[in-house]
PDB file of N, CA and C in Angstrom:
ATOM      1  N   UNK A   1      98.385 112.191 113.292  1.00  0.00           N
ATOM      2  CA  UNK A   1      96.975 112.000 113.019  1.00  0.00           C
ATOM      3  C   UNK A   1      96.788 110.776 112.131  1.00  0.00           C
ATOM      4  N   UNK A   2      95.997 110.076 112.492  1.00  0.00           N
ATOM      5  CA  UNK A   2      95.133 109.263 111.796  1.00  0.00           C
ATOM      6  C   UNK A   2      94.196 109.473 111.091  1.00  0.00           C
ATOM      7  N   UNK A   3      93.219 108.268 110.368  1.00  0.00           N
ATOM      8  CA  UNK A   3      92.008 108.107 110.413  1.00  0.00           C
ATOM      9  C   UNK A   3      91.097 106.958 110.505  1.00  0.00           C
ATOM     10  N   UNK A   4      90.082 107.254 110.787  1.00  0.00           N
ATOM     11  CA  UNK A   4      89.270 106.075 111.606  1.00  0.00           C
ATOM     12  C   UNK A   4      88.107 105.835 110.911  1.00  0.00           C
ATOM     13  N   UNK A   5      87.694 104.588 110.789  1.00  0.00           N
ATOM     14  CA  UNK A   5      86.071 104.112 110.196  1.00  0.00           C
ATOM     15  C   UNK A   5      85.556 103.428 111.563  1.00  0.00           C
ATOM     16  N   UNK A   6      84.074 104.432 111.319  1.00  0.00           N
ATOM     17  CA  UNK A   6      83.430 104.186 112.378  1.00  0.00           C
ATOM     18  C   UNK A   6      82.169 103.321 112.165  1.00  0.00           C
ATOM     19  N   UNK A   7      81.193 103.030 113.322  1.00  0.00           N
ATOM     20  CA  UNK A   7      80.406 102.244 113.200  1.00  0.00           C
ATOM     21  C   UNK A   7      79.521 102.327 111.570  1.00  0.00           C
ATOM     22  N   UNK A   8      79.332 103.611 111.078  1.00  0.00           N
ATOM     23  CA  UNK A   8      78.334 104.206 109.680  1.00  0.00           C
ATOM     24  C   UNK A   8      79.104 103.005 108.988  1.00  0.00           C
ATOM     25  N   UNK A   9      80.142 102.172 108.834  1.00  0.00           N
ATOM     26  CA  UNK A   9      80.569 101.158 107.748  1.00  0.00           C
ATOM     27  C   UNK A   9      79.929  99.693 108.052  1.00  0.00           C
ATOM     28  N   UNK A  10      79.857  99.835 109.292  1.00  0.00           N
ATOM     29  CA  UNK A  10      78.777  98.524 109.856  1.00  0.00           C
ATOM     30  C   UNK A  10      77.810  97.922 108.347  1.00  0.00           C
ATOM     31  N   UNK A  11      77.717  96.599 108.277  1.00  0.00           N
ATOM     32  CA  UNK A  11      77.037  96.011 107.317  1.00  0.00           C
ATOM     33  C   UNK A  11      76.668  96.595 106.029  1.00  0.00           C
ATOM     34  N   UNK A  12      77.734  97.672 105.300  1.00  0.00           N
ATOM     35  CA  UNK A  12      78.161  98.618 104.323  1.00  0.00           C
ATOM     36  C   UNK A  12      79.164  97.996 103.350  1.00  0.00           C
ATOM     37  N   UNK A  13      80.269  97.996 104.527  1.00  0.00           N
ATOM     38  CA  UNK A  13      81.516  97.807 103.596  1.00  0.00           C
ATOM     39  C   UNK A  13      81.952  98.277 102.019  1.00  0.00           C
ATOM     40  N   UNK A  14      81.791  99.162 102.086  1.00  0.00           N
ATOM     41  CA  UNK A  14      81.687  99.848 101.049  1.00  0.00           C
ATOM     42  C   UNK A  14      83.469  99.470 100.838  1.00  0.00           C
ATOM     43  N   UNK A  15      83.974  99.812  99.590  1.00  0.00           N
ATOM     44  CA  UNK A  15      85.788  99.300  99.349  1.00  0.00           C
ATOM     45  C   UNK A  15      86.268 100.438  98.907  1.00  0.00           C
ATOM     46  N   UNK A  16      85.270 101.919  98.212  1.00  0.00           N
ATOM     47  CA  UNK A  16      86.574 102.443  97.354  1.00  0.00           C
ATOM     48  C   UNK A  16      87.064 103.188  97.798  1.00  0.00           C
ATOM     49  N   UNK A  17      87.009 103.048  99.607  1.00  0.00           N
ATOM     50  CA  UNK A  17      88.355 104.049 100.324  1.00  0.00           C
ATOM     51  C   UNK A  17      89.430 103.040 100.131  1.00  0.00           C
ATOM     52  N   UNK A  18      89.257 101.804 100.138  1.00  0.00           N
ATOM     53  CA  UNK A  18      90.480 100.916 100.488  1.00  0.00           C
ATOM     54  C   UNK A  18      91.176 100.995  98.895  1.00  0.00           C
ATOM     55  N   UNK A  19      90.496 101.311  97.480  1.00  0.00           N
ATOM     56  CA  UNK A  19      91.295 100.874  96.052  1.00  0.00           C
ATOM     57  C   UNK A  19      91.815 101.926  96.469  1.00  0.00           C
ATOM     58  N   UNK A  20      91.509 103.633  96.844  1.00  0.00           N
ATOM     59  CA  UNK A  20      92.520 104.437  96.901  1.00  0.00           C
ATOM     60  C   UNK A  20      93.404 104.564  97.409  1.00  0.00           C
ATOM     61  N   UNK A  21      93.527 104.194  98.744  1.00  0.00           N
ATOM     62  CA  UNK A  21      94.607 104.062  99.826  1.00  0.00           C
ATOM     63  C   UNK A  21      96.037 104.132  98.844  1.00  0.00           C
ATOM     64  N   UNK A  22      96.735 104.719  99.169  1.00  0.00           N
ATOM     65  CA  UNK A  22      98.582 104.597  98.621  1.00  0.00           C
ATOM     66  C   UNK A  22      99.281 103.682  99.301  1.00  0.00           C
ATOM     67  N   UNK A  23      98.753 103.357 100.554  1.00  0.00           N
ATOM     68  CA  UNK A  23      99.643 102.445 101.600  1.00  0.00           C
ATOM     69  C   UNK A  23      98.728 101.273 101.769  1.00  0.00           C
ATOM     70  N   UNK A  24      97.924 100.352 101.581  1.00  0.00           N
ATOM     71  CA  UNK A  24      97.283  99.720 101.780  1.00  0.00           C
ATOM     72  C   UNK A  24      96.659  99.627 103.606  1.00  0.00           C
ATOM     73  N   UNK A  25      95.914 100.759 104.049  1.00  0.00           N
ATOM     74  CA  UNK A  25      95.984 101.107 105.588  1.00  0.00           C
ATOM     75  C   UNK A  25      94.937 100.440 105.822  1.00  0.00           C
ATOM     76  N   UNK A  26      94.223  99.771 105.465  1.00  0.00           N
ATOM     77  CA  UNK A  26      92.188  99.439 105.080  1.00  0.00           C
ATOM     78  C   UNK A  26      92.437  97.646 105.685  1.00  0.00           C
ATOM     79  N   UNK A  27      91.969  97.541 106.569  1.00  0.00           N
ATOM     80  CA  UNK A  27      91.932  95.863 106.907  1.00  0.00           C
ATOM     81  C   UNK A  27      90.594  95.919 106.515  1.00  0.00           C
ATOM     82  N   UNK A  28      90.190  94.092 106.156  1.00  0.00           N
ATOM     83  CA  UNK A  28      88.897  93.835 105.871  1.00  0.00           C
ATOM     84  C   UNK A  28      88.015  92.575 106.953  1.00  0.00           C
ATOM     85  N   UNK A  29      86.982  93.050 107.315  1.00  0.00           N
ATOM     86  CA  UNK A  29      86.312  91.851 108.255  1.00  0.00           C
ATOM     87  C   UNK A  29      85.050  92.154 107.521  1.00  0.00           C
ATOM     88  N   UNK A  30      84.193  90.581 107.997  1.00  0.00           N
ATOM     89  CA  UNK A  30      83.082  90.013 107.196  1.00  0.00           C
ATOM     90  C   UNK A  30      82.348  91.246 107.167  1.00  0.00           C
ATOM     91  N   UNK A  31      81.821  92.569 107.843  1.00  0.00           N
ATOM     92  CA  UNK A  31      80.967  93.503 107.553  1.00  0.00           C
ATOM     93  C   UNK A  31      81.513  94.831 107.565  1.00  0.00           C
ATOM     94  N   UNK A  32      82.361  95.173 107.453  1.00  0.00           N
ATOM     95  CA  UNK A  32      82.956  95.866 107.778  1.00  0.00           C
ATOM     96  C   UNK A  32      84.702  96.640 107.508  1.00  0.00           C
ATOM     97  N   UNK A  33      85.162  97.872 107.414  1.00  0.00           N
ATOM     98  CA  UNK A  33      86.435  97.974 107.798  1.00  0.00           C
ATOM     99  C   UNK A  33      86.882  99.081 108.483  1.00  0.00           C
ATOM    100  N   UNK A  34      88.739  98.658 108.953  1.00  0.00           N
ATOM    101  CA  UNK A  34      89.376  99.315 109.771  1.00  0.00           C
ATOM    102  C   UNK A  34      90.459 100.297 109.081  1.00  0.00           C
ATOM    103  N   UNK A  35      91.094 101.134 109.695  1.00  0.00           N
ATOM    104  CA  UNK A  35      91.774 101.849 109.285  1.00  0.00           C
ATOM    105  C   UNK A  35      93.087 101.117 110.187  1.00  0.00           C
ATOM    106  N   UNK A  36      94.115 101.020 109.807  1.00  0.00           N
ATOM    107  CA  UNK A  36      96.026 100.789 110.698  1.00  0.00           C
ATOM    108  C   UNK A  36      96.475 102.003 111.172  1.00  0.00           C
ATOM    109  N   UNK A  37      96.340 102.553 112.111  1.00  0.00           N
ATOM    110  CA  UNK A  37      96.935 103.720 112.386  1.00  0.00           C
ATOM    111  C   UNK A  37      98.168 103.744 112.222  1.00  0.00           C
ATOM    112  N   UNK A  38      99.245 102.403 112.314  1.00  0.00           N
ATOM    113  CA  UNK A  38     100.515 102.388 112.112  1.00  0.00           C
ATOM    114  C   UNK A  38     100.644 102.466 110.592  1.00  0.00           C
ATOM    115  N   UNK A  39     100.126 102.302 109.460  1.00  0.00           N
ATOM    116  CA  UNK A  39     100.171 102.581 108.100  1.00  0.00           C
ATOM    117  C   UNK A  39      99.600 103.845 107.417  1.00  0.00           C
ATOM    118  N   UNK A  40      98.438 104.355 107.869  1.00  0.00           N
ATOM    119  CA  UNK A  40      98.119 105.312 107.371  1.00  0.00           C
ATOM    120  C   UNK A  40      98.915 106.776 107.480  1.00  0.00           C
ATOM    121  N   UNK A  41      98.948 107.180 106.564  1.00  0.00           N
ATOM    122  CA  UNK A  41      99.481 108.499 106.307  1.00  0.00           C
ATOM    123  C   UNK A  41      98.705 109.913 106.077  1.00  0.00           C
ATOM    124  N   UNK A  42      97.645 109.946 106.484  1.00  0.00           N
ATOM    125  CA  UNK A  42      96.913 110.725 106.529  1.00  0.00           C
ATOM    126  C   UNK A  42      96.711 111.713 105.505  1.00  0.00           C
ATOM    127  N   UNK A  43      96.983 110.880 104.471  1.00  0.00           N
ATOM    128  CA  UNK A  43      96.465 111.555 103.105  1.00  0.00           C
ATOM    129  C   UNK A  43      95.099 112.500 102.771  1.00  0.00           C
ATOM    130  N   UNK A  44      94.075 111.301 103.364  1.00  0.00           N
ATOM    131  CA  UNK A  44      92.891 111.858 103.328  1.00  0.00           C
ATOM    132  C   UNK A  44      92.063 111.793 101.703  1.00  0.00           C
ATOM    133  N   UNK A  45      92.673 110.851 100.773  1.00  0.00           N
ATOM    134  CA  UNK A  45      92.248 110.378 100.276  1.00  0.00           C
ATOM    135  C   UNK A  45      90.612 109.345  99.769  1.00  0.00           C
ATOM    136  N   UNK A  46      90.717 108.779 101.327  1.00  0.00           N
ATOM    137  CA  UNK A  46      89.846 107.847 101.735  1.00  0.00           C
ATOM    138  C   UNK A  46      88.389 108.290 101.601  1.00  0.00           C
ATOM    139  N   UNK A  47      88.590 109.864 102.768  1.00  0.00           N
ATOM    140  CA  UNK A  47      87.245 110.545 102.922  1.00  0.00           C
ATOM    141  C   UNK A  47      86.075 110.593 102.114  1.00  0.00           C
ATOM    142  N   UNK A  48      86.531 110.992 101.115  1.00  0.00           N
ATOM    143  CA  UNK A  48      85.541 111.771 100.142  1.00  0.00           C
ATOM    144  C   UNK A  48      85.014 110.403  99.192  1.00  0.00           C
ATOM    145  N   UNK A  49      85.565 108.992  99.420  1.00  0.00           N
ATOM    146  CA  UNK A  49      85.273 108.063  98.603  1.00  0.00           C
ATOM    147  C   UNK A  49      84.147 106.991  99.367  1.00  0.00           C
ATOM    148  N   UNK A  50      83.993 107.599 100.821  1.00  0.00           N
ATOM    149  CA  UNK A  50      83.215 106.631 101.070  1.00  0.00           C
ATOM    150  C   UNK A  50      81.633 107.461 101.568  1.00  0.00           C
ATOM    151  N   UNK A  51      80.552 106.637 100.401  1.00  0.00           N
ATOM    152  CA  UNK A  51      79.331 106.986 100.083  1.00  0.00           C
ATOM    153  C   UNK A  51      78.595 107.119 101.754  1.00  0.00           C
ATOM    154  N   UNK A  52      78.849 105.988 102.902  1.00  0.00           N
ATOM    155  CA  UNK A  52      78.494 106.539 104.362  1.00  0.00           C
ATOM    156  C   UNK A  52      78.719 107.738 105.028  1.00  0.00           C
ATOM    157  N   UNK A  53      79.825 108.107 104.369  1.00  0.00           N
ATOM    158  CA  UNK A  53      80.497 109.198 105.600  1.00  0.00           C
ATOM    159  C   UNK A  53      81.124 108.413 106.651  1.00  0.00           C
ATOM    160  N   UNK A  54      81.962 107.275 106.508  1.00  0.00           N
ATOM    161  CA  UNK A  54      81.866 106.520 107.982  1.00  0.00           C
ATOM    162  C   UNK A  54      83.479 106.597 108.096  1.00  0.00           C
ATOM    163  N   UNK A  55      84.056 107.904 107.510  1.00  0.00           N
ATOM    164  CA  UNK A  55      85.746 107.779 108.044  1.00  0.00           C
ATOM    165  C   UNK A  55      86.149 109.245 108.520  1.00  0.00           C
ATOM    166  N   UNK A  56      86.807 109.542 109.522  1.00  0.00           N
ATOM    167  CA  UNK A  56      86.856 110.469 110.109  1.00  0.00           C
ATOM    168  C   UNK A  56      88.234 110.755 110.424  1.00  0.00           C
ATOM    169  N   UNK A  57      89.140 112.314 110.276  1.00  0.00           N
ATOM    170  CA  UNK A  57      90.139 112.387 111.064  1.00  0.00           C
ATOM    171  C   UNK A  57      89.834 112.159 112.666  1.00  0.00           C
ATOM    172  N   UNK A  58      91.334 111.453 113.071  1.00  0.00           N
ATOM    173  CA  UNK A  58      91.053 110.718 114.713  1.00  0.00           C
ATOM    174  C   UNK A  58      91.137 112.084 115.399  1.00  0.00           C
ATOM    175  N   UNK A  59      91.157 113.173 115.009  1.00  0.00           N
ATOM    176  CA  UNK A  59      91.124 114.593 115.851  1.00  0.00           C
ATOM    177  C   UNK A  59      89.506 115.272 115.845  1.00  0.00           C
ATOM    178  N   UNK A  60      88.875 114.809 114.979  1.00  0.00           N
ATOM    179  CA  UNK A  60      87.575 114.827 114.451  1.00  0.00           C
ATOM    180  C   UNK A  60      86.397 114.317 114.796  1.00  0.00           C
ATOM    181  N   UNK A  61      86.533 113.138 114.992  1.00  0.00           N
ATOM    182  CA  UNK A  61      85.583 112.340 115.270  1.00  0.00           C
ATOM    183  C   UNK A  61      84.333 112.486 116.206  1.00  0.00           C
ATOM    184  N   UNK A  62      83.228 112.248 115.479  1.00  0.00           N
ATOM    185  CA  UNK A  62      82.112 112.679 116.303  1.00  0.00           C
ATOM    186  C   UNK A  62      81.827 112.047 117.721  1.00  0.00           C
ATOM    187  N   UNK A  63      81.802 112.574 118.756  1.00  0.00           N
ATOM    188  CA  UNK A  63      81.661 111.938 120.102  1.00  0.00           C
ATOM    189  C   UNK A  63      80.803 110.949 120.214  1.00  0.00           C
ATOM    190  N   UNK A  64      79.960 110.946 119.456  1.00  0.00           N
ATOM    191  CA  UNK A  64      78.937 109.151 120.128  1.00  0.00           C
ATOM    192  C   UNK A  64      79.911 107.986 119.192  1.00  0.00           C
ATOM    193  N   UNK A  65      81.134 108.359 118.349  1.00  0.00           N
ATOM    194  CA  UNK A  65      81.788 107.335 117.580  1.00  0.00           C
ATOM    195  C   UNK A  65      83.288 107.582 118.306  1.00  0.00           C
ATOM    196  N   UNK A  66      83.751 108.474 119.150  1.00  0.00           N
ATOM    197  CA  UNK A  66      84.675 108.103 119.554  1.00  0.00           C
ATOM    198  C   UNK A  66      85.733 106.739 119.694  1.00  0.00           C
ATOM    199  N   UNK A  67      84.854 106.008 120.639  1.00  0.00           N
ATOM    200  CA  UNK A  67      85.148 104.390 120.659  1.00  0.00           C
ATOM    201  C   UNK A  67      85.911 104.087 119.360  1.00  0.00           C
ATOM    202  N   UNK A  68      85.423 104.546 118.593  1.00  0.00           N
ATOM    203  CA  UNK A  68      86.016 103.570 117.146  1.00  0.00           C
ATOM    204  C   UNK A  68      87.338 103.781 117.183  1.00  0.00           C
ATOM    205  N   UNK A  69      88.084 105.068 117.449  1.00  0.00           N
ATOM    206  CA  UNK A  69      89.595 105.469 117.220  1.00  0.00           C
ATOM    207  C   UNK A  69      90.434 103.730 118.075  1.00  0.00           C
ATOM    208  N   UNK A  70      89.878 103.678 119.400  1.00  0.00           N
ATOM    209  CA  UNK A  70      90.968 102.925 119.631  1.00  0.00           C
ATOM    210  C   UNK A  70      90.438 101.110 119.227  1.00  0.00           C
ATOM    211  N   UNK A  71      88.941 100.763 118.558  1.00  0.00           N
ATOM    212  CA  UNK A  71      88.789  99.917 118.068  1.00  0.00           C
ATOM    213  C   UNK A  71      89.743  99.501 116.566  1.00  0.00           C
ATOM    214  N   UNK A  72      90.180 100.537 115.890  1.00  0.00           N
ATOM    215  CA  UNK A  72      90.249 100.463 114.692  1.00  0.00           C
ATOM    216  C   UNK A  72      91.588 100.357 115.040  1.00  0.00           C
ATOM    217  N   UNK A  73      92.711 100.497 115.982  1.00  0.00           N
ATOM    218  CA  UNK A  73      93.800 100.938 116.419  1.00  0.00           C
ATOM    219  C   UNK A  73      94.011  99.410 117.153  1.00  0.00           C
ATOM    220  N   UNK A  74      93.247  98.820 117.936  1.00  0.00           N
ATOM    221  CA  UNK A  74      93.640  97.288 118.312  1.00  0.00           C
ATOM    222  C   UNK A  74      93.226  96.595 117.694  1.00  0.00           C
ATOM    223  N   UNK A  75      92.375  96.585 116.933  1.00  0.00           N
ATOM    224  CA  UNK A  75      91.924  95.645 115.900  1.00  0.00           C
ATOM    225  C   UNK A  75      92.288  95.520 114.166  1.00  0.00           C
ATOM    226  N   UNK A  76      92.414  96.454 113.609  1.00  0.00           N
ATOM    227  CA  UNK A  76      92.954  96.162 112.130  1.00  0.00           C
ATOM    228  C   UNK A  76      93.745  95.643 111.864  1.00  0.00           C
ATOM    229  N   UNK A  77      95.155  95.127 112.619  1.00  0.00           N
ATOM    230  CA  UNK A  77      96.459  94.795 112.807  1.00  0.00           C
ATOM    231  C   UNK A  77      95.896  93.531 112.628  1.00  0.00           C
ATOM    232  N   UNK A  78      94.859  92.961 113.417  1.00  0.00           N
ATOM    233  CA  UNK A  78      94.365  91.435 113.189  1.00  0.00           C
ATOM    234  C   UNK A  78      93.903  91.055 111.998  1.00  0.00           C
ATOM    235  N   UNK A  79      93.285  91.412 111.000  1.00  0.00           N
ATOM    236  CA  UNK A  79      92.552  91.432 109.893  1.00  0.00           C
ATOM    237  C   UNK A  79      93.664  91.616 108.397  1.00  0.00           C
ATOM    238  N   UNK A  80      93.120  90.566 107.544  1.00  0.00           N
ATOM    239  CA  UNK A  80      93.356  90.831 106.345  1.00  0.00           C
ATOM    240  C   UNK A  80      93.547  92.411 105.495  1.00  0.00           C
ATOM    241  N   UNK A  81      94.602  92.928 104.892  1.00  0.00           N
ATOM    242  CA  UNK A  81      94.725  93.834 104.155  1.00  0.00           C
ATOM    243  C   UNK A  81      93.703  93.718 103.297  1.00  0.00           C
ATOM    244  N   UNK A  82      93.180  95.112 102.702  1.00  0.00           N
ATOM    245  CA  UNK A  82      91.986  95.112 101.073  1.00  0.00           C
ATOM    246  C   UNK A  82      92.725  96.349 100.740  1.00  0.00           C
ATOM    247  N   UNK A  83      92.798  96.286  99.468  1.00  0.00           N
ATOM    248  CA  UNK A  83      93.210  97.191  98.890  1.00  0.00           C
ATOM    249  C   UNK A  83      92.739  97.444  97.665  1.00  0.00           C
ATOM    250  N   UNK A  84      91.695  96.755  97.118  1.00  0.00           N
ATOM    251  CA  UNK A  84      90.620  96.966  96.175  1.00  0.00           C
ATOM    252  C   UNK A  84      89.229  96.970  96.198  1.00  0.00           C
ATOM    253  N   UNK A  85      88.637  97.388  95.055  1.00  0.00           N
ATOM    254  CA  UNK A  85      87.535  97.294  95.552  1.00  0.00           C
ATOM    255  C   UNK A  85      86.685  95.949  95.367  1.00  0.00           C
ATOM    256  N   UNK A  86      85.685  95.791  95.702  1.00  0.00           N
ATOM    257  CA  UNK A  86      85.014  94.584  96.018  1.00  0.00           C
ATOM    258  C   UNK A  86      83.150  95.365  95.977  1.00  0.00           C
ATOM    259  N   UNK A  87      82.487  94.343  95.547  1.00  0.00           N
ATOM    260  CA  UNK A  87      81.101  94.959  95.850  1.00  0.00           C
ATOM    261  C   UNK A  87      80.516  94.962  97.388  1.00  0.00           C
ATOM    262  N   UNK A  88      79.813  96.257  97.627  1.00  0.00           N
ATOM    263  CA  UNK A  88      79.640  96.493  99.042  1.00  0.00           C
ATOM    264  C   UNK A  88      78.616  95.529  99.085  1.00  0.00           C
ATOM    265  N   UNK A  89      78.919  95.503 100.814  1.00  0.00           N
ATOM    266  CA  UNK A  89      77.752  94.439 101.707  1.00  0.00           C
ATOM    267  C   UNK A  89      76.515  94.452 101.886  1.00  0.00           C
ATOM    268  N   UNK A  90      75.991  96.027 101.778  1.00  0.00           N
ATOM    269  CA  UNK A  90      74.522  96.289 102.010  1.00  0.00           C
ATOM    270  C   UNK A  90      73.748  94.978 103.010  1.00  0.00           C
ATOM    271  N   UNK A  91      74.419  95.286 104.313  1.00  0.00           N
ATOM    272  CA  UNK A  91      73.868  94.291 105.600  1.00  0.00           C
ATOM    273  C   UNK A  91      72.506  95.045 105.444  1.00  0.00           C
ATOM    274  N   UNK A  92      71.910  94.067 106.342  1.00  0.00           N
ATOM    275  CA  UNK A  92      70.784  94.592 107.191  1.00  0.00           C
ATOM    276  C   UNK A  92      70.704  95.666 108.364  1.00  0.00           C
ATOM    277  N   UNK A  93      71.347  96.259 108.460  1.00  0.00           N
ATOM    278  CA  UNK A  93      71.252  97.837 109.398  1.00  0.00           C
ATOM    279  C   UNK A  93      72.338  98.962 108.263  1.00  0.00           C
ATOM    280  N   UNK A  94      72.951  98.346 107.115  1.00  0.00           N
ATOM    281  CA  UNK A  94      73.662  99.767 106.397  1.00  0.00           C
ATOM    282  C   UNK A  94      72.330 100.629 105.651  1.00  0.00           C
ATOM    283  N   UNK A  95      72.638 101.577 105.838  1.00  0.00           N
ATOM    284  CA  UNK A  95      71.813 102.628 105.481  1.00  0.00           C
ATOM    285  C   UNK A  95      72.376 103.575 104.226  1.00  0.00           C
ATOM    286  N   UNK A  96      73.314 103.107 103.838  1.00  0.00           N
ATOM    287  CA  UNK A  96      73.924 103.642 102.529  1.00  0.00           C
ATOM    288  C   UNK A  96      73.543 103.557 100.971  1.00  0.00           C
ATOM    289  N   UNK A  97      74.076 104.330 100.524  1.00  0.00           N
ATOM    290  CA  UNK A  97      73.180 104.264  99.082  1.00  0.00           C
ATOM    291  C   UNK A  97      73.161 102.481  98.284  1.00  0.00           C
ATOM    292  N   UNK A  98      71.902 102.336  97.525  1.00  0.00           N
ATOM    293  CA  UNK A  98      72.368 101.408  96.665  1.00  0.00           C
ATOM    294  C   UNK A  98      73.346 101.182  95.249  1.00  0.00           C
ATOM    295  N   UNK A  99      73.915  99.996  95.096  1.00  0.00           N
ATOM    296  CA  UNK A  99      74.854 100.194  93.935  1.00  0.00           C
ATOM    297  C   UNK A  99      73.669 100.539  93.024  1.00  0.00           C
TER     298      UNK A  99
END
C-alpha cells in the first residue's frame, strides 16, 4: 500500500505532510504535490497533517479521484523532493483553509 495526493492539493500545496514524511516520499510541482510510491512506507503520518484532506490510502481512494493513484505513481519520480515545509499556495481554485 501506498498513498496518494489527489486533485483537493491542486493550487493548495499545502507542505506539512511533506516536513513529516520519515522518507522524504513528497515531490514538489509549481501547484501542487505527489506522493513516490517507490519511497513511501505507509506510515500514514502524512494524513492527518494535511488541512485539504487531499491524501488518501491507494486502497481508499475516493472513486471520482481514482486517476490520481497512477498520476502520482508516473509522475513524482519526475519532480523535485520537499521535505519541508514552505508557505502554502492558496491558487485560485484551492478551497482550503487560510494561513
Amino acid at each position: 500500500m501506498t498513498y496518494v495526493v489527489t486533485e483537493l492539493c491542486v493550487d493548495c500545496k499545502y507542505t506539512d505532510c511533506a516536513a513529516v514524511c520519515p522518507v522524504e516520499a513528497f515531490h514538489e510541482l509549481t501547484d501542487r504535490l505527489y506522493i513516490n510510491a517507490e519511497t513511501c512506507i505507509d506510515c500514514d503520518a502524512c494524513v492527518p497533517e494535511c488541512p485539504v484532506e487531499a491524501i488518501f490510502p491507494d486502497t481508499a481512494v475516493p472513486e471520482e479521484y481514482e486517476h490520481w493513484t497512477a498520476i502520482n505513481i508516473e509522475e513524482a519520480p519526475k519532480y523535485p523532493i520537499i521535505s519541508m515545509k514552505i508557505p502554502a499556495l492558496h491558487g485560485p481554485t484551492c478551497t482550503g483553509p487560510a494561513e
